[in-house]
PDB file of N, CA and C in Angstrom:
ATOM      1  N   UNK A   1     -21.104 -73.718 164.578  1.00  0.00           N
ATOM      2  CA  UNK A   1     -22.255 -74.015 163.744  1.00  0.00           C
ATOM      3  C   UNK A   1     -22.191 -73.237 162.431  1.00  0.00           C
ATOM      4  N   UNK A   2     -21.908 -71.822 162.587  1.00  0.00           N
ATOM      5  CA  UNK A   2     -21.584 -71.225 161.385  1.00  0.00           C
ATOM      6  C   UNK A   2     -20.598 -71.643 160.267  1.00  0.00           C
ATOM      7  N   UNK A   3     -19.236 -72.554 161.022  1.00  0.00           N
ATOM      8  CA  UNK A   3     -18.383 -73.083 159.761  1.00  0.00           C
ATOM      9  C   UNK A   3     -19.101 -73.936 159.276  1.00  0.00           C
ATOM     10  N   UNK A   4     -19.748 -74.893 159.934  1.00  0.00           N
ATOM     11  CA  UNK A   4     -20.746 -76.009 159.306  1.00  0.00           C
ATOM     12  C   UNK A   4     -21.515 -75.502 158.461  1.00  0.00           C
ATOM     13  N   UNK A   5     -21.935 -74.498 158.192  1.00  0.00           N
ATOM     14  CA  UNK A   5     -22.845 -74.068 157.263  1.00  0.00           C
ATOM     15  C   UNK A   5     -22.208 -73.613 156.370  1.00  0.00           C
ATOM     16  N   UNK A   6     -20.919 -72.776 156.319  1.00  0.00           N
ATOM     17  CA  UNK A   6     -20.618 -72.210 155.461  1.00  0.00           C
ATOM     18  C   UNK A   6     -19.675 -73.477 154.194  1.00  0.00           C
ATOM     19  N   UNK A   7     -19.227 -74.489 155.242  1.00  0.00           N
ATOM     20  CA  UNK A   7     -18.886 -75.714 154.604  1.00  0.00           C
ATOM     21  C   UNK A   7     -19.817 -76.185 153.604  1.00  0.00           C
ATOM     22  N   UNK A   8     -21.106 -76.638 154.348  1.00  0.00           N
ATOM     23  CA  UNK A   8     -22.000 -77.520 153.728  1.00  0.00           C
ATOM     24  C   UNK A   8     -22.094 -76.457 152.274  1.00  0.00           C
ATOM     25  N   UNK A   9     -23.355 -75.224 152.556  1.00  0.00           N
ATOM     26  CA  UNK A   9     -23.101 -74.433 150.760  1.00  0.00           C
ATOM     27  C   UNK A   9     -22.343 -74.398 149.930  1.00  0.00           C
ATOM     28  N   UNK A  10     -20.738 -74.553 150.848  1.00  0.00           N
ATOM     29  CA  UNK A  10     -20.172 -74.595 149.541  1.00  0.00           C
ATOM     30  C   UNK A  10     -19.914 -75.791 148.947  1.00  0.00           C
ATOM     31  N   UNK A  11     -20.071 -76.980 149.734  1.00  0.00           N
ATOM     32  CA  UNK A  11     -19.856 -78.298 149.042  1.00  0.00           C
ATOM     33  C   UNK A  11     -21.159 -78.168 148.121  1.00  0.00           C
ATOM     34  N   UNK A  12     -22.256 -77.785 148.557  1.00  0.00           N
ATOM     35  CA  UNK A  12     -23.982 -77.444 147.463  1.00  0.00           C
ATOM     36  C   UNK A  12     -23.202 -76.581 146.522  1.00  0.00           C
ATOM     37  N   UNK A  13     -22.610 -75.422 146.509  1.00  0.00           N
ATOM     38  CA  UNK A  13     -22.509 -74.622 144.988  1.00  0.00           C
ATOM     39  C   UNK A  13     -21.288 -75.239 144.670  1.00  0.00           C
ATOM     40  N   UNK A  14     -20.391 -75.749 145.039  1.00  0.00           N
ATOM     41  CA  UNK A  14     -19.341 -76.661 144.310  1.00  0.00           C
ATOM     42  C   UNK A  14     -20.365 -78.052 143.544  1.00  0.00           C
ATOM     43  N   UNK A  15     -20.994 -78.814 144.134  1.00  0.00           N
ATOM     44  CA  UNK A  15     -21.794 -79.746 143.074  1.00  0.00           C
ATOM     45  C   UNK A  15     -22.563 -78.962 142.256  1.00  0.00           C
ATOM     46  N   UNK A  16     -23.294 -78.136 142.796  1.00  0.00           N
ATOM     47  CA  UNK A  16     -24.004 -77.357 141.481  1.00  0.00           C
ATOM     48  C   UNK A  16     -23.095 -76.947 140.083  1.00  0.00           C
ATOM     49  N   UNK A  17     -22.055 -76.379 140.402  1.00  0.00           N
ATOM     50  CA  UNK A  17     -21.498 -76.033 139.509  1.00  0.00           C
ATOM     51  C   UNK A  17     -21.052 -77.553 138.706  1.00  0.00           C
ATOM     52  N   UNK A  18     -20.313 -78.530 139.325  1.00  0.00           N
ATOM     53  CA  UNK A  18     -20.129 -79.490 138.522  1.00  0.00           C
ATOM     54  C   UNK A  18     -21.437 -79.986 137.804  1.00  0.00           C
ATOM     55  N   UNK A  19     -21.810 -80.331 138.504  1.00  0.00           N
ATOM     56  CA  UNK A  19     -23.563 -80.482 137.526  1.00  0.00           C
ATOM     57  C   UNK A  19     -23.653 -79.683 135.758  1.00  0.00           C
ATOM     58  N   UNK A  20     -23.758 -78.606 136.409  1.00  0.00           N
ATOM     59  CA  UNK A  20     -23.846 -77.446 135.290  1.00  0.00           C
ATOM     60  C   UNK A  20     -22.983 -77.422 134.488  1.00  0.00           C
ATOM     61  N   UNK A  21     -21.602 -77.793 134.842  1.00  0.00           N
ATOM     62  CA  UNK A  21     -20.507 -78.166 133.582  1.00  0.00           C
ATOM     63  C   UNK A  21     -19.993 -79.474 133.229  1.00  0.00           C
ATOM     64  N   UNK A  22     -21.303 -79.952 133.572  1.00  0.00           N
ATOM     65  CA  UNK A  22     -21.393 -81.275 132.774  1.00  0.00           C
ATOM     66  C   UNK A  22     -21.325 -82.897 133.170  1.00  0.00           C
ATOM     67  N   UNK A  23     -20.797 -82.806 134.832  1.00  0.00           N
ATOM     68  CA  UNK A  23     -20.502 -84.223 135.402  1.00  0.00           C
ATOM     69  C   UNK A  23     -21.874 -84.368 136.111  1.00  0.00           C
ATOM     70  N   UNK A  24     -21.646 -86.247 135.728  1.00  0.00           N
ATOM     71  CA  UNK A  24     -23.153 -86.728 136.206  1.00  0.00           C
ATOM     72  C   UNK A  24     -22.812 -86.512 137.454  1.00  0.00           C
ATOM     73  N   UNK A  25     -24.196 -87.048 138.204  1.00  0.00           N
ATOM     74  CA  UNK A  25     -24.421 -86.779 139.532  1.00  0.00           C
ATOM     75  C   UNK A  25     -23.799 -88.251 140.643  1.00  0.00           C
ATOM     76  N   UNK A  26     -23.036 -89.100 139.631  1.00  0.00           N
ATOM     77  CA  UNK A  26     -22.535 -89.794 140.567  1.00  0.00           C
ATOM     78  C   UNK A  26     -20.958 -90.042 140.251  1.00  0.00           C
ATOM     79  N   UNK A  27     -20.200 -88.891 139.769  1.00  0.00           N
ATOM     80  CA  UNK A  27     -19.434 -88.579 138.997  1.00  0.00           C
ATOM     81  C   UNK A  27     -18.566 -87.526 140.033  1.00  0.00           C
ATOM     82  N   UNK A  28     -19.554 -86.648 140.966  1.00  0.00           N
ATOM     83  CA  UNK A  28     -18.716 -85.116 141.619  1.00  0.00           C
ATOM     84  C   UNK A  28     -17.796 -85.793 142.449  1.00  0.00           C
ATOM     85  N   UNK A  29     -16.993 -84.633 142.310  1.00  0.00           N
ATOM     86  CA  UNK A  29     -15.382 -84.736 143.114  1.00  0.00           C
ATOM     87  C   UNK A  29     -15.439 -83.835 144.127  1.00  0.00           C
ATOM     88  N   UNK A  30     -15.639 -84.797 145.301  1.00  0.00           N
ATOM     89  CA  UNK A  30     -16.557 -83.704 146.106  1.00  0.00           C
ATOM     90  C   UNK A  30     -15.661 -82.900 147.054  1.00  0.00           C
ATOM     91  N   UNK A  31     -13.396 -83.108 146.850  1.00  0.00           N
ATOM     92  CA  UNK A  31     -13.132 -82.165 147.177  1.00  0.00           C
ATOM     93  C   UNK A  31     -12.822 -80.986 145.918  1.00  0.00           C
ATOM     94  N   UNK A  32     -13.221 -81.161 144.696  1.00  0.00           N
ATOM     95  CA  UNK A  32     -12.968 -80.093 143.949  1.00  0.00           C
ATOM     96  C   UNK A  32     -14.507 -79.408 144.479  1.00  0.00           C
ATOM     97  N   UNK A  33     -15.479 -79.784 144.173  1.00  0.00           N
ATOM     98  CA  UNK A  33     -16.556 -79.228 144.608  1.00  0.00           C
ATOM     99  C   UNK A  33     -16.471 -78.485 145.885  1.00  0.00           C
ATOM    100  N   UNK A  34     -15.713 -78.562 147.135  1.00  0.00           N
ATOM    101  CA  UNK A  34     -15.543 -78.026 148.328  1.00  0.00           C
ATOM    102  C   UNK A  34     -14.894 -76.682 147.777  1.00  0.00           C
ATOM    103  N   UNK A  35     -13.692 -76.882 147.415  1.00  0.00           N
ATOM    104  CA  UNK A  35     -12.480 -75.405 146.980  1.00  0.00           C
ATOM    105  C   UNK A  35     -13.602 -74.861 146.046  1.00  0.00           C
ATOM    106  N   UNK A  36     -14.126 -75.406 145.114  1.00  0.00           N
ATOM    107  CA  UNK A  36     -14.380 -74.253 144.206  1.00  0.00           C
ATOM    108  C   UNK A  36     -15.633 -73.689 144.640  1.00  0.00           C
ATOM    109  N   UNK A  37     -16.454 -74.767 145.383  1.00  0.00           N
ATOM    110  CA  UNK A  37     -17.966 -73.687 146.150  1.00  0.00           C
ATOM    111  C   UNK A  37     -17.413 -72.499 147.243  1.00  0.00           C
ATOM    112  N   UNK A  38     -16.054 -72.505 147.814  1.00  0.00           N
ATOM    113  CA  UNK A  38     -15.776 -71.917 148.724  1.00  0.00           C
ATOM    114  C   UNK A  38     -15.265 -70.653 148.010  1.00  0.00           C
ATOM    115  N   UNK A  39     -14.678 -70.808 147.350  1.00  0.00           N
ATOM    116  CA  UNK A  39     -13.894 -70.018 146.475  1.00  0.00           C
ATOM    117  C   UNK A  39     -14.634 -69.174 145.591  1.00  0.00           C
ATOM    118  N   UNK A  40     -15.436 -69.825 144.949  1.00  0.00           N
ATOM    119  CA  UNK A  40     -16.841 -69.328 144.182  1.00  0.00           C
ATOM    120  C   UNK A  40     -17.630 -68.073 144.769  1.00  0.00           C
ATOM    121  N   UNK A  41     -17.765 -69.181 146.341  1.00  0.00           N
ATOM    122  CA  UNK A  41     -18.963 -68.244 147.075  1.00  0.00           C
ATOM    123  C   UNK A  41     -18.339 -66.955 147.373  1.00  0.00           C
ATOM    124  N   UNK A  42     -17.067 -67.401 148.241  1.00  0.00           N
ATOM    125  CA  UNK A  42     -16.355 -65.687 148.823  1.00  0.00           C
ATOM    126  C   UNK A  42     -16.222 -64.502 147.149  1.00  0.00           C
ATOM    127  N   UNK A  43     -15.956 -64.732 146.331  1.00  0.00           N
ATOM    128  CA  UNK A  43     -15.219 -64.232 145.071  1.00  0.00           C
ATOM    129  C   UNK A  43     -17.014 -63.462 144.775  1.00  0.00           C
ATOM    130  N   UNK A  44     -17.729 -64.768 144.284  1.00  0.00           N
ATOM    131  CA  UNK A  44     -19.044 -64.438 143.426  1.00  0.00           C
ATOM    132  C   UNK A  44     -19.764 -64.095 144.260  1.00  0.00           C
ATOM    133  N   UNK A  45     -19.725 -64.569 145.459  1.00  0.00           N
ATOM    134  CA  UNK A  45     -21.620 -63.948 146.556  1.00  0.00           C
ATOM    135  C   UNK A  45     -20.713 -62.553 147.179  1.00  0.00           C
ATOM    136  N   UNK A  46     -19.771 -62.459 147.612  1.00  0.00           N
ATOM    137  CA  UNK A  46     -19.120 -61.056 147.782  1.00  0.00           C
ATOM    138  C   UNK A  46     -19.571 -60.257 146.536  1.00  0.00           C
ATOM    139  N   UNK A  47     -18.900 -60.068 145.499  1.00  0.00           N
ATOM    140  CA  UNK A  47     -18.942 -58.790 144.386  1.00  0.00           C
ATOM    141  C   UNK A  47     -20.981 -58.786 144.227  1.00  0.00           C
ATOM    142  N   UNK A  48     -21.138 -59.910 144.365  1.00  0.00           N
ATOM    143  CA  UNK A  48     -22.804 -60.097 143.510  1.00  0.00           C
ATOM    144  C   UNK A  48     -24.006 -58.831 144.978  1.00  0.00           C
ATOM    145  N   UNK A  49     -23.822 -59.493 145.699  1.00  0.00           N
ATOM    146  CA  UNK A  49     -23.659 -58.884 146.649  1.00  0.00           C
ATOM    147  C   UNK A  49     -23.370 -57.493 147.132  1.00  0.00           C
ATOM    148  N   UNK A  50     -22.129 -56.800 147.102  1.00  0.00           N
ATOM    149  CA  UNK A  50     -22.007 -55.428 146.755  1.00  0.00           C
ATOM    150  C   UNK A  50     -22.461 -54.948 145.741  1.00  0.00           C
ATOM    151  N   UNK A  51     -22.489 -55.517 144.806  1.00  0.00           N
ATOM    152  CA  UNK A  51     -23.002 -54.740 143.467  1.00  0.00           C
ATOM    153  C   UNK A  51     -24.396 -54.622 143.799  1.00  0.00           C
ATOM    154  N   UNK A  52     -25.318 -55.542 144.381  1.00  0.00           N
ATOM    155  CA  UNK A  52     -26.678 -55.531 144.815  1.00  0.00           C
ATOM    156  C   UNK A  52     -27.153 -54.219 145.593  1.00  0.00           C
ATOM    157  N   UNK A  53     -26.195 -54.097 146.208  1.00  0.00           N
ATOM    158  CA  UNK A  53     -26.461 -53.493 147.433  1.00  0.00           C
ATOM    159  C   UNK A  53     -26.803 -53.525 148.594  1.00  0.00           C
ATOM    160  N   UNK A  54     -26.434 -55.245 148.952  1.00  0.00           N
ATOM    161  CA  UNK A  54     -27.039 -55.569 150.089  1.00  0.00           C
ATOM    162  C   UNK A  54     -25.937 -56.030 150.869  1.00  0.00           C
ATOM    163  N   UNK A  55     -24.715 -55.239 150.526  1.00  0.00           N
ATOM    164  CA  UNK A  55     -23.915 -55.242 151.909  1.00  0.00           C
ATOM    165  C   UNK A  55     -23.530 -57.106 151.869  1.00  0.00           C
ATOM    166  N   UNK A  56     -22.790 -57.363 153.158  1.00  0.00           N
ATOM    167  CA  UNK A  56     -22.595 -58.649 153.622  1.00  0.00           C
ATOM    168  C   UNK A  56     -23.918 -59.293 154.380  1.00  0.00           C
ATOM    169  N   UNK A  57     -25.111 -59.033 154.062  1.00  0.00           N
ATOM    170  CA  UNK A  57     -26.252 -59.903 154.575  1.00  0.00           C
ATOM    171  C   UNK A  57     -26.715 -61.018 153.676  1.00  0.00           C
ATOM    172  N   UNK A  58     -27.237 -61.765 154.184  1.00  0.00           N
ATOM    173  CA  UNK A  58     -27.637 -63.270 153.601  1.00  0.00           C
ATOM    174  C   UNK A  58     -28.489 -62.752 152.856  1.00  0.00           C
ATOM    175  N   UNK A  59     -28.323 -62.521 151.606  1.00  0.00           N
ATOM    176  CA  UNK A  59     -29.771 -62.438 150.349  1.00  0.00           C
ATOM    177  C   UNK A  59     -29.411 -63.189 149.727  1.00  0.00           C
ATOM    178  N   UNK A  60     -30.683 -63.499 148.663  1.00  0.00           N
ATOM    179  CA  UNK A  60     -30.663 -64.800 147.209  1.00  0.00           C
ATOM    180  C   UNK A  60     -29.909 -63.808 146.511  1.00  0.00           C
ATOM    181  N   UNK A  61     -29.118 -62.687 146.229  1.00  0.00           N
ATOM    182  CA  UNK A  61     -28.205 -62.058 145.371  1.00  0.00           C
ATOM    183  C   UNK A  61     -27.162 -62.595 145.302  1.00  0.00           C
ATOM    184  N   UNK A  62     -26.325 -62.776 146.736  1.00  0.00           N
ATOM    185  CA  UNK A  62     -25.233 -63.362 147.234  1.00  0.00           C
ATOM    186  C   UNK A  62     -25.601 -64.943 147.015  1.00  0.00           C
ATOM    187  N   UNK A  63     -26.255 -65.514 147.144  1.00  0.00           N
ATOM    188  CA  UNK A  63     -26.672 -66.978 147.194  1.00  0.00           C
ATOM    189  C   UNK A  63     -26.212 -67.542 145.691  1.00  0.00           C
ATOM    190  N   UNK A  64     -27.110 -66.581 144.679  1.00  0.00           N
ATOM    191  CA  UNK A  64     -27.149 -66.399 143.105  1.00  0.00           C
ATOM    192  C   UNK A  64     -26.080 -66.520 142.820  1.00  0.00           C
ATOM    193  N   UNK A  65     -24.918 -65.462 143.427  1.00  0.00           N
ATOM    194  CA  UNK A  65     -23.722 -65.681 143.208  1.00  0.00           C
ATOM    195  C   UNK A  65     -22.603 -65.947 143.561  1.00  0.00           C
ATOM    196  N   UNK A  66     -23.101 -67.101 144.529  1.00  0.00           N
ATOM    197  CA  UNK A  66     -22.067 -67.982 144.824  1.00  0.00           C
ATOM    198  C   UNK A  66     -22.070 -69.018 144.090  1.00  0.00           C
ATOM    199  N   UNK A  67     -23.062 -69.461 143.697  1.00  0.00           N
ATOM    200  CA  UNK A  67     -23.162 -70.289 142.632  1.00  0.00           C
ATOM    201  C   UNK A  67     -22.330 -70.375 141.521  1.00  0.00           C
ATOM    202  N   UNK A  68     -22.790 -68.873 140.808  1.00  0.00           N
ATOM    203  CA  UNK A  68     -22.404 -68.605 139.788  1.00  0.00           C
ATOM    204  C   UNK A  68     -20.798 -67.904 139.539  1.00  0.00           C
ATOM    205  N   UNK A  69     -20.263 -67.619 141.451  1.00  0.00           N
ATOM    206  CA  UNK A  69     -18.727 -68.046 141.069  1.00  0.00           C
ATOM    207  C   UNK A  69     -18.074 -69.142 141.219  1.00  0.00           C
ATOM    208  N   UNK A  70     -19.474 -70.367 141.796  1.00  0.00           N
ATOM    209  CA  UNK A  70     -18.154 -71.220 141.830  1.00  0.00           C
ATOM    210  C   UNK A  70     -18.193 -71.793 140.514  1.00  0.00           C
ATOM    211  N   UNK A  71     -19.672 -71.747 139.388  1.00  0.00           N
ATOM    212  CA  UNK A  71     -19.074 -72.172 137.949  1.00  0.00           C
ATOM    213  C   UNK A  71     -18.068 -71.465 137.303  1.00  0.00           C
ATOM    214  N   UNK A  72     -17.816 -70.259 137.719  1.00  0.00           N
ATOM    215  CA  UNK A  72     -16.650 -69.664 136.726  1.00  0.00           C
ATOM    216  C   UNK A  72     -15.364 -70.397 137.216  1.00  0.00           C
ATOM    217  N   UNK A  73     -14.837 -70.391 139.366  1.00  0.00           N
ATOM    218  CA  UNK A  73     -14.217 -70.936 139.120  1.00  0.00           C
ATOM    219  C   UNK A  73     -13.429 -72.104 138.754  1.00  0.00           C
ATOM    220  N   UNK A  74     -14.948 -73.165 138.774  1.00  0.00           N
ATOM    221  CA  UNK A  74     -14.658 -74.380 138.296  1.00  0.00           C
ATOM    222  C   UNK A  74     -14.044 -74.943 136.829  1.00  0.00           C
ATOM    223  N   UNK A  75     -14.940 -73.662 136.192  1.00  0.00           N
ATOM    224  CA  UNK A  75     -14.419 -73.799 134.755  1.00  0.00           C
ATOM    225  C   UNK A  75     -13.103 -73.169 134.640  1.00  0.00           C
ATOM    226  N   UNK A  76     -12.820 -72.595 134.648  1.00  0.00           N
ATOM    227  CA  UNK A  76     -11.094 -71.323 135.127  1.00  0.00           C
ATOM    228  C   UNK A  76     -10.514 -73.016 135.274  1.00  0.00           C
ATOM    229  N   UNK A  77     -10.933 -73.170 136.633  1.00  0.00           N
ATOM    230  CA  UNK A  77      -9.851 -74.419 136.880  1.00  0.00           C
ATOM    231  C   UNK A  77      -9.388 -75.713 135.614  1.00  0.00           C
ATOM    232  N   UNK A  78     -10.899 -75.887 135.174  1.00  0.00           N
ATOM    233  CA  UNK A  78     -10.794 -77.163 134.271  1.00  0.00           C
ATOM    234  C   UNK A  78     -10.269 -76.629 132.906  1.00  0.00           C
ATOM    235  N   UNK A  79     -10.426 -75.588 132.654  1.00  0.00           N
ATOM    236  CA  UNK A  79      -9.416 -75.131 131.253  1.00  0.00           C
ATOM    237  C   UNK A  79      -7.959 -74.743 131.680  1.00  0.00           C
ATOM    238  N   UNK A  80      -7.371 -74.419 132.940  1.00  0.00           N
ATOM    239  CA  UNK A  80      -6.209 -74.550 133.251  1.00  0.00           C
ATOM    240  C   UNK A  80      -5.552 -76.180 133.306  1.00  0.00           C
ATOM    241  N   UNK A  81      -6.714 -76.882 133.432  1.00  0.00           N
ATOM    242  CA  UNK A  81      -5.852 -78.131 133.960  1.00  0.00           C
ATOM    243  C   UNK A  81      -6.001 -78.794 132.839  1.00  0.00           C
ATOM    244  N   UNK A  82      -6.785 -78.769 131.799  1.00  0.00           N
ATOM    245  CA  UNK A  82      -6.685 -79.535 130.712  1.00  0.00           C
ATOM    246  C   UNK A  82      -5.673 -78.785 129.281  1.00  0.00           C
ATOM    247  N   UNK A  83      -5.419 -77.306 129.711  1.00  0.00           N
ATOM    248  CA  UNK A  83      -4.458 -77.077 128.958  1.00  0.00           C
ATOM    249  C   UNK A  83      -3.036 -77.521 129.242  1.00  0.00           C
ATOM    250  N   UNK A  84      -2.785 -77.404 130.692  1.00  0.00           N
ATOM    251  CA  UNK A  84      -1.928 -78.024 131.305  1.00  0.00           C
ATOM    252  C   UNK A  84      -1.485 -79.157 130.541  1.00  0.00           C
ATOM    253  N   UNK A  85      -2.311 -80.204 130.687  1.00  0.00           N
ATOM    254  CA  UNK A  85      -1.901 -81.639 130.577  1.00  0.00           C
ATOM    255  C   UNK A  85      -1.924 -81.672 128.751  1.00  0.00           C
ATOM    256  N   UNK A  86      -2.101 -80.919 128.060  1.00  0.00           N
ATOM    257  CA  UNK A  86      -1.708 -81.013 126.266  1.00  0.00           C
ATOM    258  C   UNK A  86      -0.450 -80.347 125.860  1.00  0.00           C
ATOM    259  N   UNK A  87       0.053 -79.379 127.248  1.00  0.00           N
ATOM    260  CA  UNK A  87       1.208 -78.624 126.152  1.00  0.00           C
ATOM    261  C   UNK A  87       2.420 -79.742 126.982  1.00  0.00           C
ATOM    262  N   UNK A  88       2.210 -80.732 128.012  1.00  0.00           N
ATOM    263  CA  UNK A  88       3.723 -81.633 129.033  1.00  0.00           C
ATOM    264  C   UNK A  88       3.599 -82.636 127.780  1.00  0.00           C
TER     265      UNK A  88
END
């Protein structure tokens, strides 16, 4: 039950983040949205989280910033991949 959950948020902060950088809502790529909410969450709700001070417990700190790593790493990704494809 716990992977199910930890799945589902991150497919939620993977669309959030696409949202936020710009794709409509019938537009998400909902396995980029998976990697990068997952990726986001461990990276951004980890550090956001320690820095808080609230340890590895479920707070809106960690929540805040899972979000807000999976927009960094969504964006990271989409300026790698669109530089990519101008310098081939």
């Amino acid at each position: 039950m716990l992977l199910l959950a930890i799945l589902a948020f991150g497919i939620f902060a993977g669309a959030v983040a696409q949202l936020v950088l710009g794709s409509g809502l019938y537009e998400i790529n909902w396995g980029e949205a998976l990697v990068a909410g997952l990726v986001g969450s461990f990276v951004g709700g980890l550090i956001i989280s320690l820095l808080a001070g609230d340890g590895l417990r479920l707070r809106a700190s960690g929540l805040i910033g899972s979000i807000v790593g999976a927009i960094l790493v969504l964006a990271v990704y989409r300026w790698y991949r669109g530089r990519t494809r101008v310098t081939r």
